[in-house]
C-alpha atoms as a PDB file:
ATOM      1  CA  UNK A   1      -7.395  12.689 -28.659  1.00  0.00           C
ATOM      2  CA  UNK A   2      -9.570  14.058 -25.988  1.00  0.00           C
ATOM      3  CA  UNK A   3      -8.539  15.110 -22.715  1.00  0.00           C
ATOM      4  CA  UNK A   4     -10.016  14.447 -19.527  1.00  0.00           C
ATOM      5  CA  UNK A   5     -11.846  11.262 -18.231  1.00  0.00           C
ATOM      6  CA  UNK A   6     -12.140   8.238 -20.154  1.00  0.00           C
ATOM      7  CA  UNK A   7     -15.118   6.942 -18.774  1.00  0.00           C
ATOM      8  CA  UNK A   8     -14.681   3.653 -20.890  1.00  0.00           C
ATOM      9  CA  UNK A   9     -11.087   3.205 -19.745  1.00  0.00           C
ATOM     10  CA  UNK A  10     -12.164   3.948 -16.104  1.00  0.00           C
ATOM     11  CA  UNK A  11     -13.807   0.548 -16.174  1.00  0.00           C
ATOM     12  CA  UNK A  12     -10.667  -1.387 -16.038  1.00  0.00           C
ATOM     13  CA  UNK A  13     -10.299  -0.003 -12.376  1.00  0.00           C
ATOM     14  CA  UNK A  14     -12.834  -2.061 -11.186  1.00  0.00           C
ATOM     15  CA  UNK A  15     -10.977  -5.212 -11.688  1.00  0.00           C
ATOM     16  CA  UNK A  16      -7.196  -3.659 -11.850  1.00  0.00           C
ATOM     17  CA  UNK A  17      -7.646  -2.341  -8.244  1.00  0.00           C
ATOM     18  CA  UNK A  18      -9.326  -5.186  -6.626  1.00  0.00           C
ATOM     19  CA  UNK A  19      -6.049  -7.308  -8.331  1.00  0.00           C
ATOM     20  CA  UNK A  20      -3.782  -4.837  -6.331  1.00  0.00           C
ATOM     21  CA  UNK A  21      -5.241  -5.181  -3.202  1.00  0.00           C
ATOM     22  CA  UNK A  22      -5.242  -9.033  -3.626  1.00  0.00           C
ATOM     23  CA  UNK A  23      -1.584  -8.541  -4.474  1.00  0.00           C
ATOM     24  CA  UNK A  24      -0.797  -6.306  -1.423  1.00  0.00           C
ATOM     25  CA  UNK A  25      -2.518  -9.105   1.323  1.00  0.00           C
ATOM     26  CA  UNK A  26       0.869 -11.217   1.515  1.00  0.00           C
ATOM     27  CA  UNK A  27       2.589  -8.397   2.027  1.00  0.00           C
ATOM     28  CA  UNK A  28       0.253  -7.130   4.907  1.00  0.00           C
ATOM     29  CA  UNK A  29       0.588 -10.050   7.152  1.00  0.00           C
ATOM     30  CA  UNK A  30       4.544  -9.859   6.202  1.00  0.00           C
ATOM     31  CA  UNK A  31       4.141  -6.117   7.642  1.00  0.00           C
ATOM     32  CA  UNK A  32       2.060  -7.352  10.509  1.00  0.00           C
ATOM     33  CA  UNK A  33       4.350 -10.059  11.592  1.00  0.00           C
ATOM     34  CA  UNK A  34       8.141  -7.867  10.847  1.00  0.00           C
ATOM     35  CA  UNK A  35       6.775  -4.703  13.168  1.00  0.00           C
ATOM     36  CA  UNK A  36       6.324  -6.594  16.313  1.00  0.00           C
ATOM     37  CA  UNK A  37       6.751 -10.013  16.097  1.00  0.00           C
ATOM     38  CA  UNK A  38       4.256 -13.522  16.339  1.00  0.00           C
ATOM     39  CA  UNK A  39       3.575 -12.214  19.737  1.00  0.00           C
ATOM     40  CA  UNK A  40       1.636  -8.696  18.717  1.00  0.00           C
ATOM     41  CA  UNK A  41       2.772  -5.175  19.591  1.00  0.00           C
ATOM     42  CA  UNK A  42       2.013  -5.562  23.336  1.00  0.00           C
ATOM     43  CA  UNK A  43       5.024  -8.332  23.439  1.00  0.00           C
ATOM     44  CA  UNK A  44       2.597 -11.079  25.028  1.00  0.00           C
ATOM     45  CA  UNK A  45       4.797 -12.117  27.290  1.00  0.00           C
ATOM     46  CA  UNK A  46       7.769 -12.814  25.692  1.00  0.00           C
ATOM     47  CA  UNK A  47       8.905  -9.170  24.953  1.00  0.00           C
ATOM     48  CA  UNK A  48       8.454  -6.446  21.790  1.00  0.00           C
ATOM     49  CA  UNK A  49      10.534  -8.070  18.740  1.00  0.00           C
ATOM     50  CA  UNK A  50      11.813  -5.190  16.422  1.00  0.00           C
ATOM     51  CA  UNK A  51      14.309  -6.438  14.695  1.00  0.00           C
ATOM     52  CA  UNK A  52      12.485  -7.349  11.342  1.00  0.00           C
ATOM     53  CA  UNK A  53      11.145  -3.504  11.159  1.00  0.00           C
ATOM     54  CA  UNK A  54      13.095  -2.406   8.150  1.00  0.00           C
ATOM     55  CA  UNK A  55      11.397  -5.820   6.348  1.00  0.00           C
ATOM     56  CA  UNK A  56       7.958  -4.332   7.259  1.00  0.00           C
ATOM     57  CA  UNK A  57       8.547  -1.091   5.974  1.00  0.00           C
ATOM     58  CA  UNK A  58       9.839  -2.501   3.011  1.00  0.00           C
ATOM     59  CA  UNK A  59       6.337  -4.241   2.679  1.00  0.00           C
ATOM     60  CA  UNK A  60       4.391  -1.052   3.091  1.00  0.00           C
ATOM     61  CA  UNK A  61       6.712   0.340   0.167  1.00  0.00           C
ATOM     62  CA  UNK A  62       5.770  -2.325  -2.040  1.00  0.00           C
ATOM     63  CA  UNK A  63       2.181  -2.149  -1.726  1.00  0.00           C
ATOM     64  CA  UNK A  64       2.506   1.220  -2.350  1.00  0.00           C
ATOM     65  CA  UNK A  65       3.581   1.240  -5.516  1.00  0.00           C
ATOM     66  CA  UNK A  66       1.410  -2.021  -6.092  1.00  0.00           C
ATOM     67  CA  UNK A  67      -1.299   0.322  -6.031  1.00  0.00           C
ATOM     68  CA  UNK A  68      -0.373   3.153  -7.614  1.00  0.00           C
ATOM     69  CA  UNK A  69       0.531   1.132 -10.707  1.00  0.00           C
ATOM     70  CA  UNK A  70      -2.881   0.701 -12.336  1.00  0.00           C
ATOM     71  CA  UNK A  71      -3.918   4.683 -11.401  1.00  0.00           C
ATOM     72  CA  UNK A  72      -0.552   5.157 -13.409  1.00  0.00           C
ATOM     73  CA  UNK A  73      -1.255   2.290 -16.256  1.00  0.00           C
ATOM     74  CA  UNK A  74      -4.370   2.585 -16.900  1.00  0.00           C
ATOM     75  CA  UNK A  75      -5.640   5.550 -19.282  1.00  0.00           C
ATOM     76  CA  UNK A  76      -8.682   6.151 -17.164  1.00  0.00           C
ATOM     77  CA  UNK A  77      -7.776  10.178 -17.560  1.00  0.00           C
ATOM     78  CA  UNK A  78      -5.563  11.694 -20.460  1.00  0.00           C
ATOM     79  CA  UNK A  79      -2.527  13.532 -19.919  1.00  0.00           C
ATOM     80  CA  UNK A  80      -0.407  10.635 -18.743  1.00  0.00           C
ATOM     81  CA  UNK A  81       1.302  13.206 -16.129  1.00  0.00           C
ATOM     82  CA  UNK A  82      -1.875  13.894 -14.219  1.00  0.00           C
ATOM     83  CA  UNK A  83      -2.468   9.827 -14.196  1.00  0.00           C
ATOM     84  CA  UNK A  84       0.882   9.892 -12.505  1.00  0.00           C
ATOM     85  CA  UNK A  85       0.750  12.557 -10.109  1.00  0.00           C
ATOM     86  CA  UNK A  86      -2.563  11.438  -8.969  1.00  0.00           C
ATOM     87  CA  UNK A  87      -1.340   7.749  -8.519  1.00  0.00           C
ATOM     88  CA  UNK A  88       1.828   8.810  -6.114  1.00  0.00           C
ATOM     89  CA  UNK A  89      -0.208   9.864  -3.490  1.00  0.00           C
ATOM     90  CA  UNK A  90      -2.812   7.346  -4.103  1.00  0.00           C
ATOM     91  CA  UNK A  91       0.159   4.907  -3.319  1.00  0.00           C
ATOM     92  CA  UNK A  92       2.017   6.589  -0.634  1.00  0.00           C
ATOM     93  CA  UNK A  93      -1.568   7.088   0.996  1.00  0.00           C
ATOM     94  CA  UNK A  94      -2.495   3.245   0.576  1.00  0.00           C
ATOM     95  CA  UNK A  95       1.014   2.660   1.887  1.00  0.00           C
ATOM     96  CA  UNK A  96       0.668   4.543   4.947  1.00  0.00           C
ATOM     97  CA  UNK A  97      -2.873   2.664   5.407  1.00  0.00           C
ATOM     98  CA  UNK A  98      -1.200  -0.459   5.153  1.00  0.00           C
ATOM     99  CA  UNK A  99       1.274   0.654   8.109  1.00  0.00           C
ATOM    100  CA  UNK A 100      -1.410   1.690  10.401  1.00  0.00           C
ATOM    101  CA  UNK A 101      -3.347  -1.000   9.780  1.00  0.00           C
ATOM    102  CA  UNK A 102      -0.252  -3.676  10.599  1.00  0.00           C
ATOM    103  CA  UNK A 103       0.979  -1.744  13.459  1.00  0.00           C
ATOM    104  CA  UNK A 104      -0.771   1.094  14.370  1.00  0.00           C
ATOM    105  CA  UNK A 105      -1.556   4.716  14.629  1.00  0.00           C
ATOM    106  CA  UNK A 106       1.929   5.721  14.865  1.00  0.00           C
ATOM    107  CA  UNK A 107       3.803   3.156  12.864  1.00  0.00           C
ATOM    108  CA  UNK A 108       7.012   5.124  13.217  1.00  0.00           C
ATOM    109  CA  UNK A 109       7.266   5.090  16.910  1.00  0.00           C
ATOM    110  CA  UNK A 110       8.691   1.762  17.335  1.00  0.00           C
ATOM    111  CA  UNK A 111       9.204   0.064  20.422  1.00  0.00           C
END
């Protein structure tokens, strides 16, 4: 067994990732809706809606670890370990995207 990048392997990415991001879209627009509301972050009108914030954290979580999981399946690079500790921050990072993008640039500052 050889260590290092499996450049055959690494081919699986290109159709395991695009899956995860597909998989991570309804969970988006539940993020989008749960920070703020129907009406957007600037209340529209009818006034800033946090109450469903928790639920859209709990979205960015998910797609989180929806993407990490094929940089963590997916023997593109032997050891196992450093598929794994590359793949947390590759979720937690994709996570954090997924917040900014849904809310904005400071996602923990609500209201």
């Amino acid at each position: 067994m050889t260590n290092g990048l499996q450049p055959r392997q690494a081919l699986h990415l290109l159709w395991a990732v695009p899956v995860a991001i597909l998989i991570c879209l309804p969970a988006s627009a539940v993020a989008g809706l749960s920070w703020c509301g129907i009406s957007g972050c600037s209340g529209g009108g009818y006034g800033l809606d946090t109450s469903d914030a928790g639920l859209a954290i709990r979205a960015c979580i998910f797609a989180a670890v929806v993407m990490a999981i094929p940089f963590a399946l997916i023997p593109w690079l032997k050891p196992r370990t450093v598929r794994i500790v590359l793949a947390v921050p590759i979720g937690a990072l994709w996570g954090v995207l997924m917040a900014v993008v849904t809310h904005g640039i400071f996602p923990w500052q609500i209201g």
